[in-house]
Protein backbone atom coordinates (compact mmCIF):
# COMPACT_ATOMS: atom_id res chain seq x y z
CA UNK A 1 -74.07 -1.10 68.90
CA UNK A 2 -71.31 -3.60 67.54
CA UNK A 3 -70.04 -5.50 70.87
CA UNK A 4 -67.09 -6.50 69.68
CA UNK A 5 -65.27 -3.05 68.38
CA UNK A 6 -63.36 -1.12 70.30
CA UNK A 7 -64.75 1.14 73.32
CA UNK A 8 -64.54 4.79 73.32
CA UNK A 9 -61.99 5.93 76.02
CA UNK A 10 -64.43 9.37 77.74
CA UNK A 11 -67.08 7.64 79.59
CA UNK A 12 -65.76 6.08 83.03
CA UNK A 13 -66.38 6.43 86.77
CA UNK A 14 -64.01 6.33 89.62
CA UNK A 15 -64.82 5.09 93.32
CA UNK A 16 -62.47 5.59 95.91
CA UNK A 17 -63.53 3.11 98.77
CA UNK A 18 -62.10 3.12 102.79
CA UNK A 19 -59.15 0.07 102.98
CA UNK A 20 -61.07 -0.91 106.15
CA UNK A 21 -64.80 -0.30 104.32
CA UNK A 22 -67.36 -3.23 104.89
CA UNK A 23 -68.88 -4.57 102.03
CA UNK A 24 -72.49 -2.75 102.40
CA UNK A 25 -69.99 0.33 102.52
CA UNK A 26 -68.83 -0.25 99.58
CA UNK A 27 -71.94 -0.54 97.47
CA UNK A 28 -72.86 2.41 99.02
CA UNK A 29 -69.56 4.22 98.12
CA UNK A 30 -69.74 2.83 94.46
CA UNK A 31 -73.26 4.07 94.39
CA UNK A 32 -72.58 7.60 95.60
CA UNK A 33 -69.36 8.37 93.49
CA UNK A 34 -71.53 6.99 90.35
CA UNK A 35 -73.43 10.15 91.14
CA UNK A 36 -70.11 12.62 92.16
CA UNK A 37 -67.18 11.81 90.84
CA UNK A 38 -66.05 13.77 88.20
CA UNK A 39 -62.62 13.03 86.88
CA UNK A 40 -61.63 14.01 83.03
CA UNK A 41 -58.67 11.80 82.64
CA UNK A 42 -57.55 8.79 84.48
CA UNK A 43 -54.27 7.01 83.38
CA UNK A 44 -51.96 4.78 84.84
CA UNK A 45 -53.94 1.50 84.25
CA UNK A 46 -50.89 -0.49 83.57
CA UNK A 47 -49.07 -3.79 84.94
CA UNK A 48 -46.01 -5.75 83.50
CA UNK A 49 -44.07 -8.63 85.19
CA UNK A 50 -40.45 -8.13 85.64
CA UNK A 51 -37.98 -11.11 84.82
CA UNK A 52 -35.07 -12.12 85.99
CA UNK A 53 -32.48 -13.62 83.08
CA UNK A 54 -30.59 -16.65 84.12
CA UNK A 55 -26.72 -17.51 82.13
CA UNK A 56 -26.64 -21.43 82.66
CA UNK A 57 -23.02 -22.64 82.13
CA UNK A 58 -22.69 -24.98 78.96
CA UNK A 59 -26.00 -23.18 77.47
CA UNK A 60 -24.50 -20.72 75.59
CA UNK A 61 -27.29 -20.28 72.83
CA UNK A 62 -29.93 -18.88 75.16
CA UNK A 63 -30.33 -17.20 78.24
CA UNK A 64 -33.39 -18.08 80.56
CA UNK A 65 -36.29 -16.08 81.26
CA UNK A 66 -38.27 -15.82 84.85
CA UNK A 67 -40.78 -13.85 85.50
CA UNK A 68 -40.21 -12.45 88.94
CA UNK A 69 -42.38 -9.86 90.71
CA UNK A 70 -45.33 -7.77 89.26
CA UNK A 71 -45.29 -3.90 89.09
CA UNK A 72 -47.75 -1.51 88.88
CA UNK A 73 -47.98 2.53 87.41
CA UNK A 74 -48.81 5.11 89.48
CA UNK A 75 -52.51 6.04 88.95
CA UNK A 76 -53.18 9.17 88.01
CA UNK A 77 -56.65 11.39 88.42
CA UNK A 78 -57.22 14.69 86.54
CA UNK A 79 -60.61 16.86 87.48
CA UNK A 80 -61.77 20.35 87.09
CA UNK A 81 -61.57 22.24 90.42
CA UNK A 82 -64.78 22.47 92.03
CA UNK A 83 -66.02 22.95 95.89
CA UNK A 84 -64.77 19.51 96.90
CA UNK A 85 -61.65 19.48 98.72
CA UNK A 86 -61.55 15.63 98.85
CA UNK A 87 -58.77 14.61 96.78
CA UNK A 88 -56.53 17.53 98.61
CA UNK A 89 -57.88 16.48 101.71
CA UNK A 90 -57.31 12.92 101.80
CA UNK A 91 -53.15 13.90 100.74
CA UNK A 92 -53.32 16.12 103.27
CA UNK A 93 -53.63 13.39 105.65
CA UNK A 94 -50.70 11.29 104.36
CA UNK A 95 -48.17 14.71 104.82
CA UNK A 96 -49.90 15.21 108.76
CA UNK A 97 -49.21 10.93 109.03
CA UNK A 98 -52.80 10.16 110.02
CA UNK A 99 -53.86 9.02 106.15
CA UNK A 100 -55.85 6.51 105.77
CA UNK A 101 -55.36 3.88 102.32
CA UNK A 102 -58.11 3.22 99.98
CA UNK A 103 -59.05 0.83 97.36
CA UNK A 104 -60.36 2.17 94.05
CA UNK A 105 -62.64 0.62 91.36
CA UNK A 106 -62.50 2.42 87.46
CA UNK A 107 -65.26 1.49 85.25
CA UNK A 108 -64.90 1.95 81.42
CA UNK A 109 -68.68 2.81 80.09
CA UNK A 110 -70.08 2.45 76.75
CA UNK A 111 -72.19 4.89 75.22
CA UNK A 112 -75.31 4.37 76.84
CA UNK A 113 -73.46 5.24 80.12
CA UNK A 114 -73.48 1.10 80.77
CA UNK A 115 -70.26 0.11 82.53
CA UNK A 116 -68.59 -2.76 80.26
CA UNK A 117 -65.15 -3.19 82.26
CA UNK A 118 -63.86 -2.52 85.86
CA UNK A 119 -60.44 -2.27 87.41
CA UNK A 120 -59.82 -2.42 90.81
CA UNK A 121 -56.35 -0.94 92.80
CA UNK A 122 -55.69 -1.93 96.21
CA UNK A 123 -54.22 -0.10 99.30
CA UNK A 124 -54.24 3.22 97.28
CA UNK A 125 -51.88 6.14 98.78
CA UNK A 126 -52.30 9.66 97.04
CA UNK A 127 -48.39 10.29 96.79
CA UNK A 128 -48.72 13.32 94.80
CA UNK A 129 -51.51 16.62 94.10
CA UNK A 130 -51.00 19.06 92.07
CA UNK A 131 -53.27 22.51 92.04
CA UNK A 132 -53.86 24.57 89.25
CA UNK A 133 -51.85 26.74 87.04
CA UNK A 134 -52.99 30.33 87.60
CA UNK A 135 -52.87 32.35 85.20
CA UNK A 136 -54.89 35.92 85.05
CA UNK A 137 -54.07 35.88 80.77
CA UNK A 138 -55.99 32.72 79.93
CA UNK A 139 -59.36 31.46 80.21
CA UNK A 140 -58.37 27.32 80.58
CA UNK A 141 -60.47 25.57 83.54
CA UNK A 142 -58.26 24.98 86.95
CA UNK A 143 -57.00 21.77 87.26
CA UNK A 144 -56.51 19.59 89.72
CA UNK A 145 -54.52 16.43 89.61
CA UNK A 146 -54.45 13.22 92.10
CA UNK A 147 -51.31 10.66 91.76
CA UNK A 148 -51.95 7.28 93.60
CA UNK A 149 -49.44 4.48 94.72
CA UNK A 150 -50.92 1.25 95.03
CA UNK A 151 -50.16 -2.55 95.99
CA UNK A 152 -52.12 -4.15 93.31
CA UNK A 153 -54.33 -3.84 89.61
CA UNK A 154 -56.88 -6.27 88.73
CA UNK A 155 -59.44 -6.25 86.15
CA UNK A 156 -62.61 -7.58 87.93
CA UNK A 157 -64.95 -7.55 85.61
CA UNK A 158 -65.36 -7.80 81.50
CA UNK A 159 -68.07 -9.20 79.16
CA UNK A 160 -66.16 -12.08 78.92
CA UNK A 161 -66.15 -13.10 82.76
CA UNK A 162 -68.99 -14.95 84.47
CA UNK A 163 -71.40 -12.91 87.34
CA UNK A 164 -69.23 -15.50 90.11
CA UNK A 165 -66.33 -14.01 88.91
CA UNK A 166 -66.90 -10.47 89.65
CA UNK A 167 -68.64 -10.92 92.52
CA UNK A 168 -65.68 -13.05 94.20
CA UNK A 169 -63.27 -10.47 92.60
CA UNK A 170 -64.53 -7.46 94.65
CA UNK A 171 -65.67 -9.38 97.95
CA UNK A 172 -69.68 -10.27 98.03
């Protein structure tokens, strides 16, 4: 396997972890959806840093650059419908107010199933689900799609970072 081309994009995992969760919860919530989650497409891994341009008086060849505040996508979750209600479940408790946040971790694979890099999003809140198309003409699988809202994005872990620094970066 060549280490330093680029990783295929289909093999990842997705844990969704309680805001509240303690840290032996978590392992054990990373450990379980290793085993259940099934998601098909995740997207929505993106940051940029907004700036703020500044007109000084008598500096008329430039304008000044700040960066300002960060911003994050909207994450969003696509799955083939299954038994789980889950995903529905946990939106459903945002629209009756009693919904409780969660912090996620993504993990990008290679192809011995080896996870290689890790995102985590903070204070997740499913803002939008979508159910499936029906259609009684076509034989596509029912779809089922999760948008998240959350506070923050950090890559936690990457070949290139140090055992110290992923274990401060998700809390043990």
């Amino acid at each position: 396997m060549d280490f330093l081309g680029p990783l295929p994009s289909f093999n990842f995992y997705i844990s969704l972890i309680d805001e509240g969760a303690s840290d032996f919860s978590k392992v054990l919530s990373v450990a379980s959806d290793f085993l259940l989650a099934g998601f098909s497409e995740c997207t929505g891994l993106e940051s940029e840093v907004q700036i703020e341009d500044y007109r000084a008086g008598g500096k008329n060849d430039r304008v000044f650059r700040f960066p300002t505040r960060a911003n994050y996508t909207n994450i969003s979750l696509s799955r083939g419908i299954g038994f789980s209600e889950d995903l529905y479940l946990w939106h459903e408790g945002f629209l009756k107010g009693e919904g409780k946040r969660k912090n996620g971790m993504i993990y990008l694979a290679n192809e011995t199933r080896v996870p290689i890099k890790c995102w985590t999003f903070e204070n997740g809140i499913p803002v939008k689900w979508s159910g499936p198309s029906l259609n009684a003409t076509s034989s596509t699988l029912a779809i089922e799609k999760l948008e998240i809202a959350h506070e923050k994005l950090t890559l936690t872990f990457s070949p290139g970072m140090g055992a110290a620094a992923l274990a401060g970066a998700i809390g043990f």
